[in-house]
N, C-alpha and C. Protein backbone atom coordinates (compact mmCIF):
# COMPACT_ATOMS: atom_id res chain seq x y z
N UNK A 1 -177.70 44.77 -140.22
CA UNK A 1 -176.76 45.87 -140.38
C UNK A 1 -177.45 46.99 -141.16
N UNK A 2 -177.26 48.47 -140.66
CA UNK A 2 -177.84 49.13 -141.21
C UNK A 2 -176.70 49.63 -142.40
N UNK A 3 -177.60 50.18 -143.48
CA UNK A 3 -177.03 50.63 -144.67
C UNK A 3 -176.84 51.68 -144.85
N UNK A 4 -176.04 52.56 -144.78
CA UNK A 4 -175.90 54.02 -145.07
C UNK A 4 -175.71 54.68 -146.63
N UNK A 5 -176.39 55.79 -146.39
CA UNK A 5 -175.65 56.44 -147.64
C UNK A 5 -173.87 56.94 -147.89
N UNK A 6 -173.75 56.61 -148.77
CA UNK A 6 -172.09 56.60 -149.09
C UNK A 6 -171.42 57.96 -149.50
N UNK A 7 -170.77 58.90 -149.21
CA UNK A 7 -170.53 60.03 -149.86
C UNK A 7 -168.96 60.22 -149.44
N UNK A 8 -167.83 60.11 -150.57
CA UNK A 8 -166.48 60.04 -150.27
C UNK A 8 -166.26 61.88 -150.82
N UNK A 9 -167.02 62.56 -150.74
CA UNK A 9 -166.25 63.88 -151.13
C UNK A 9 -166.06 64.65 -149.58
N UNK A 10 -165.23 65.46 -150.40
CA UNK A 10 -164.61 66.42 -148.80
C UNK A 10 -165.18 67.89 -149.71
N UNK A 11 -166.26 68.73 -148.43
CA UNK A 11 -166.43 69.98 -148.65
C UNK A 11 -166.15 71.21 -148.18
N UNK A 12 -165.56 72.35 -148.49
CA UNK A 12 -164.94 73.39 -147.71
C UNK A 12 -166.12 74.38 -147.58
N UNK A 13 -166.27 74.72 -146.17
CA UNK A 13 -167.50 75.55 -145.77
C UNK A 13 -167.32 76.58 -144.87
N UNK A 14 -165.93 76.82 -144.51
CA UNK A 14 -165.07 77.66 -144.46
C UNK A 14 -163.83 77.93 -144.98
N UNK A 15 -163.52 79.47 -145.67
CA UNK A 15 -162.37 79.09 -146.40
C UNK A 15 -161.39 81.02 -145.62
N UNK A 16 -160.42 81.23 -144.85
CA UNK A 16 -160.07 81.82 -144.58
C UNK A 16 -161.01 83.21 -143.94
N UNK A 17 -162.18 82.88 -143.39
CA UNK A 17 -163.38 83.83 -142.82
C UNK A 17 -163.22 83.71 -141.87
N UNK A 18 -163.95 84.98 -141.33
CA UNK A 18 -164.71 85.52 -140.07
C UNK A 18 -166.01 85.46 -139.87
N UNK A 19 -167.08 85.30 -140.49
CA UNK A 19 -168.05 85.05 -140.39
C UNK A 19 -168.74 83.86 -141.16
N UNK A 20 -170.20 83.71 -140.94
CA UNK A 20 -170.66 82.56 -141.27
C UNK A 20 -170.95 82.40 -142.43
N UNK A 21 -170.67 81.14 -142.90
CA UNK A 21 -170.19 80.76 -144.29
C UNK A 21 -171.15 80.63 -145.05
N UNK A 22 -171.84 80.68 -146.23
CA UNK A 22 -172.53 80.07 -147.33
C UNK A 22 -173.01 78.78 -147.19
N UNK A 23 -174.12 78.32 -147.62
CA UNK A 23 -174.60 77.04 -147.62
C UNK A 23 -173.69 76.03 -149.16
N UNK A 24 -173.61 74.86 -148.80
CA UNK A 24 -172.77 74.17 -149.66
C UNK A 24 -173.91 73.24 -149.35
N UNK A 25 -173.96 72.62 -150.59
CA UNK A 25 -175.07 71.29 -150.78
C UNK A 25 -174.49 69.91 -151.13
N UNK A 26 -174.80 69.00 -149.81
CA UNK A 26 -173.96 68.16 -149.91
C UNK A 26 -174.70 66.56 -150.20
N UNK A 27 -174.14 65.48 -150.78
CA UNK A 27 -175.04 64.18 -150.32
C UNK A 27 -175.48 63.42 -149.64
N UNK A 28 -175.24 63.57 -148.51
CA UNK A 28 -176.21 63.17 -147.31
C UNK A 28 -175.01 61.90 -147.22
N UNK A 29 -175.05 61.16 -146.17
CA UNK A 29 -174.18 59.98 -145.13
C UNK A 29 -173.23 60.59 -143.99
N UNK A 30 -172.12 59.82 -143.92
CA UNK A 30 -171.92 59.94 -142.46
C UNK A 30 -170.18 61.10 -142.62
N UNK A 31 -169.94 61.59 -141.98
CA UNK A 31 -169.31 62.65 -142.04
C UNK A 31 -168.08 62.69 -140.57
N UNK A 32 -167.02 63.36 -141.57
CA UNK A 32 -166.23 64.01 -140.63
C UNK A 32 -166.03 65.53 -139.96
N UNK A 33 -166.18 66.47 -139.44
CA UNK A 33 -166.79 68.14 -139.38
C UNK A 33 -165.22 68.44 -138.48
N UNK A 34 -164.74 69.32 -139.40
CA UNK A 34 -163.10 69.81 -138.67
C UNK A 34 -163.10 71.34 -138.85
N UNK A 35 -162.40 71.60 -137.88
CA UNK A 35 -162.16 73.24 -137.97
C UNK A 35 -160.87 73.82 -137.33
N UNK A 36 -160.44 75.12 -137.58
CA UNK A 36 -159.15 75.67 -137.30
C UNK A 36 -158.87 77.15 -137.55
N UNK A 37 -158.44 77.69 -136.96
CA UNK A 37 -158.14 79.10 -136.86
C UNK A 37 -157.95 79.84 -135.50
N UNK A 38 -158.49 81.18 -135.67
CA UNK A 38 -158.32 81.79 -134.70
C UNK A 38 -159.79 82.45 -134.26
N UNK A 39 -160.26 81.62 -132.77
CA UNK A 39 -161.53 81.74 -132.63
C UNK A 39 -162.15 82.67 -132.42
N UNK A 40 -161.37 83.50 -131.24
CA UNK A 40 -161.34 85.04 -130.51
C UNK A 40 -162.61 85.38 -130.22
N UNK A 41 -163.00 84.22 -129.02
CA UNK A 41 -163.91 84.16 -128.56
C UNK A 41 -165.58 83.68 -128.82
N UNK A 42 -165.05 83.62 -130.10
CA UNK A 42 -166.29 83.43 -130.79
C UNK A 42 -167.08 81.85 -130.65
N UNK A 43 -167.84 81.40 -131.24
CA UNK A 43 -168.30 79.92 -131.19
C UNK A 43 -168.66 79.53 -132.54
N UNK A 44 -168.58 78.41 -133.24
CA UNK A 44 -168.75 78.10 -134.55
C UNK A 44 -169.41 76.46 -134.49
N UNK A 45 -170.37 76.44 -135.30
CA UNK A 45 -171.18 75.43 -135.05
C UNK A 45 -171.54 75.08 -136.42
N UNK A 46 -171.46 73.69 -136.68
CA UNK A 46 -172.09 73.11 -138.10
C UNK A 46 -173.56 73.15 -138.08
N UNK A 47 -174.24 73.68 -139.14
CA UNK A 47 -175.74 73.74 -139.17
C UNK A 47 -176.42 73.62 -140.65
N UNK A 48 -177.56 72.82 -140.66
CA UNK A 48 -177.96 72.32 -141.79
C UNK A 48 -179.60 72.95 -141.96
N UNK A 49 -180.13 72.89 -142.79
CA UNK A 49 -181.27 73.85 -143.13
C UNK A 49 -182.27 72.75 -143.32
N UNK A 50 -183.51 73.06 -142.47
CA UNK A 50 -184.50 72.48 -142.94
C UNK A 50 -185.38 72.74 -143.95
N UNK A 51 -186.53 71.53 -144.39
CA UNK A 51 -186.95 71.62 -145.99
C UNK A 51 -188.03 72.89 -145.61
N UNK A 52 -188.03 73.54 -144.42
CA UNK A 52 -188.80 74.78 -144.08
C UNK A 52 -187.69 76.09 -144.48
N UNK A 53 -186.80 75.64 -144.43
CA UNK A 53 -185.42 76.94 -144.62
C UNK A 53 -185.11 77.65 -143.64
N UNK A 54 -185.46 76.91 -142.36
CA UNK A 54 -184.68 77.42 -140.82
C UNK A 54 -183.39 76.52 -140.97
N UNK A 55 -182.41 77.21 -140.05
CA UNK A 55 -180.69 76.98 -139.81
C UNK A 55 -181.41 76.12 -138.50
N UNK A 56 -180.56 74.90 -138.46
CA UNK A 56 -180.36 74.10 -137.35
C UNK A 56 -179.38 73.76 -136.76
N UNK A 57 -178.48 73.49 -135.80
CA UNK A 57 -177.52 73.58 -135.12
C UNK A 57 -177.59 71.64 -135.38
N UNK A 58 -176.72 71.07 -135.71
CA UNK A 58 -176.99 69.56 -135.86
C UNK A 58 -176.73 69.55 -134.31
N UNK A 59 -177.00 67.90 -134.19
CA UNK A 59 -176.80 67.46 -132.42
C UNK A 59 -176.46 66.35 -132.82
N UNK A 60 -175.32 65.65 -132.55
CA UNK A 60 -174.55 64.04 -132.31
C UNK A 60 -174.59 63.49 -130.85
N UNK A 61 -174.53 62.30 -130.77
CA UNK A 61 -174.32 61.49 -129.99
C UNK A 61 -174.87 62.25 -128.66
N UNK A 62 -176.56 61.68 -128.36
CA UNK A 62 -176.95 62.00 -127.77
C UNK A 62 -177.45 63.75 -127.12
N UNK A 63 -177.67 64.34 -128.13
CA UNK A 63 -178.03 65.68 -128.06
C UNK A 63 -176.96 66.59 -128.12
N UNK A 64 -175.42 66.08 -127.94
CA UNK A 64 -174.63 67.11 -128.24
C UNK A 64 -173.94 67.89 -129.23
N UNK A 65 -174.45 69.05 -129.30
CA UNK A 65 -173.96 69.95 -130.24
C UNK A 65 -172.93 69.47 -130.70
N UNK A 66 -172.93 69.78 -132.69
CA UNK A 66 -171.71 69.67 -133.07
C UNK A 66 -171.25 71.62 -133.06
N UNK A 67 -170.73 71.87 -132.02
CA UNK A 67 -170.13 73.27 -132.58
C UNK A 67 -169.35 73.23 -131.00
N UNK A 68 -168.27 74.55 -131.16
CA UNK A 68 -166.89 74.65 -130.63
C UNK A 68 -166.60 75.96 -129.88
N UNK A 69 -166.01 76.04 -129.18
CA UNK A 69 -165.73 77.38 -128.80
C UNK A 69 -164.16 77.29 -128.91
N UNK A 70 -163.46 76.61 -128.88
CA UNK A 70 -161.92 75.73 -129.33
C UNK A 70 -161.76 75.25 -130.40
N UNK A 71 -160.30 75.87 -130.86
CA UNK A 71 -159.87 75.03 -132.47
C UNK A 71 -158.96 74.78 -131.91
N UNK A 72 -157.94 73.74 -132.52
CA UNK A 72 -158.35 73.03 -133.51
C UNK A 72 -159.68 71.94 -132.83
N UNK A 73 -160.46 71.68 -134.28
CA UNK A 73 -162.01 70.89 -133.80
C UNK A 73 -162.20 69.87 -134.25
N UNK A 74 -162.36 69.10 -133.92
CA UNK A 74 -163.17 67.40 -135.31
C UNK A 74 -164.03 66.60 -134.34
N UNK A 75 -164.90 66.44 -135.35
CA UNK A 75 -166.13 65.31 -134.85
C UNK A 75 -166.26 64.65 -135.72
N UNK A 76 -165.96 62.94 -135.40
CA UNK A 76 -166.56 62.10 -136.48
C UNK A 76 -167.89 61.25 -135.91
N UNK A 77 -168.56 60.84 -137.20
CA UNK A 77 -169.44 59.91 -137.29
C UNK A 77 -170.60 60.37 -137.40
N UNK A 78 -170.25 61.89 -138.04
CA UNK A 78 -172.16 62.28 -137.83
C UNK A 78 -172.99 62.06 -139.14
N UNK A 79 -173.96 61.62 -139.34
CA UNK A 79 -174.95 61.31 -139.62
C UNK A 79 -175.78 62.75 -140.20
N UNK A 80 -175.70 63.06 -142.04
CA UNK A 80 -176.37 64.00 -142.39
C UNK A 80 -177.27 63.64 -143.20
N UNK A 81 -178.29 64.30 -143.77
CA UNK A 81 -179.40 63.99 -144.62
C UNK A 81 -178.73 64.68 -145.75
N UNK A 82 -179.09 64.63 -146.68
CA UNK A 82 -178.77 65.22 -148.39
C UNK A 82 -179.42 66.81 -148.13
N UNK A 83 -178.50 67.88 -148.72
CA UNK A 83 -179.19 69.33 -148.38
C UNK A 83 -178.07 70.23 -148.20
N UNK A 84 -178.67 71.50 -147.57
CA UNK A 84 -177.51 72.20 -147.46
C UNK A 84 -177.55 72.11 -146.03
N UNK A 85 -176.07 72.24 -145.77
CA UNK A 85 -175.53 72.50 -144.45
C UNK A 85 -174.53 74.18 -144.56
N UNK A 86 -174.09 74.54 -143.54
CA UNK A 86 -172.80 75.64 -143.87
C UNK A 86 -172.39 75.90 -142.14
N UNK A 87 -171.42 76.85 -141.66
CA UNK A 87 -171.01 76.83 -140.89
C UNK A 87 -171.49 78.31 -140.03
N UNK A 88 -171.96 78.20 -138.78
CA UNK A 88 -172.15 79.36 -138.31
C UNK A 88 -171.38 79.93 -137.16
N UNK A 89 -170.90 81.12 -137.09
CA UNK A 89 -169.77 82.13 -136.54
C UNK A 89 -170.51 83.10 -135.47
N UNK A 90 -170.66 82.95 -134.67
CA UNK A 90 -171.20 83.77 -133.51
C UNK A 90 -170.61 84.62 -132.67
N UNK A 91 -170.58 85.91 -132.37
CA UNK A 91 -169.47 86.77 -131.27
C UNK A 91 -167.72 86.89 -131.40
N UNK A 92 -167.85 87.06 -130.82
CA UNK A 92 -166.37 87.33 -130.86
C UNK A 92 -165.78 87.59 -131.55
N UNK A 93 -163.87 87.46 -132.17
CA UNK A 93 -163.63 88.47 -133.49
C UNK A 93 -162.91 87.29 -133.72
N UNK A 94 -163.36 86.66 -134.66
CA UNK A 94 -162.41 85.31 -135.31
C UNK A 94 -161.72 85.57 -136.52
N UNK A 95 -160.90 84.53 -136.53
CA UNK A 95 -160.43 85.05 -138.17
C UNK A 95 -159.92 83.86 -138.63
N UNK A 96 -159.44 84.02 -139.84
CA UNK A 96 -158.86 82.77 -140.53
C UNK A 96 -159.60 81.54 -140.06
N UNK A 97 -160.54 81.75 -140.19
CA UNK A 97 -161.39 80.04 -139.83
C UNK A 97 -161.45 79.26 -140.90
N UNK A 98 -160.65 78.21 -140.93
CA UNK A 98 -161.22 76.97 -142.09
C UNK A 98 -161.99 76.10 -141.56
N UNK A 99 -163.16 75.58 -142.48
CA UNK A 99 -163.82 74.68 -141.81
C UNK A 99 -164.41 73.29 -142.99
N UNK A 100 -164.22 72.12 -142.91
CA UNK A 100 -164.19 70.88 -143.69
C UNK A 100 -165.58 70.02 -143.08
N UNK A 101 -165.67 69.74 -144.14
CA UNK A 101 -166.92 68.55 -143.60
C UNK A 101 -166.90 67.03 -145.04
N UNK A 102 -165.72 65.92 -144.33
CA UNK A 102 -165.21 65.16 -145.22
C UNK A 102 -166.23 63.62 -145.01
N UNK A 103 -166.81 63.33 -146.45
CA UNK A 103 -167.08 62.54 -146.36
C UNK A 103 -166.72 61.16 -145.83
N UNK A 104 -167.13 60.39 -145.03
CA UNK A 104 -166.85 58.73 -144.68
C UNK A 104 -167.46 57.49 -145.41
N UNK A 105 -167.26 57.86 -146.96
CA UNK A 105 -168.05 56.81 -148.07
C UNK A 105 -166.43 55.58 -147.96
C-alpha cells in the first residue's frame, strides 16, 4: 500500500475574482479542486509552479486537465507535491469565481 502525504486543510485560491489568483503554498497530498461562479466564457484551470518558476496546468487521471470551461466544478483525488499552486482565468469576462482546493488528510 502506498503511503501518502496527509494534508486536512482547505485553501481558498479564489475568492470573489475575475482573474487569476495569487499563488497559495500548500502541503503537498491528495486533494479536492472545486469551483463556482460566473464563467462568461472564460476557462479556469488549477496550476502549480515548478522549482524552475514556470505555471503548469496539473493533469489527473491519465493526462486530463484539471481545468473547466463549466461551473459549478470538482475534481477529486489529485495528487500534489508541497509548493505553490493558484488558479488560472483565461478569456472571457468571468466574475465572482470562488475557487477551493480541500485537503483529503
Amino acid at each position: 500500500m502506498t503511503i501518502r502525504r496527509a494534508d486536512d486543510n482547505s485553501y481558498a485560491l479564489l475568492s470573489n475574482a475575475s482573474a487569476t489568483g495569487a499563488a497559495v503554498n500548500i502541503r503537498g497530498g491528495q486533494y479536492t479542486f472545486s469551483a463556482e461562479g460566473t464563467i462568461g466564457g472564460a476557462t479556469i484551470a488549477l496550476q502549480v509552479q515548478s522549482p524552475n518558476g514556470t505555471w503548469e496546468t496539473v493533469s489527473v487521471f491519465s493526462n486530463s486537465a484539471a481545468s473547466t470551461t463549466t461551473l459549478p466544478y470538482a475534481l477529486t483525488g489529485i495528487d500534489l507535491p508541497a509548493g505553490a499552486v493558484r488558479v488560472s482565468v483565461t478569456g472571457g469576462t468571468p466574475s465572482a469565481l470562488f475557487a477551493y482546493l480541500v485537503g483529503l488528510g
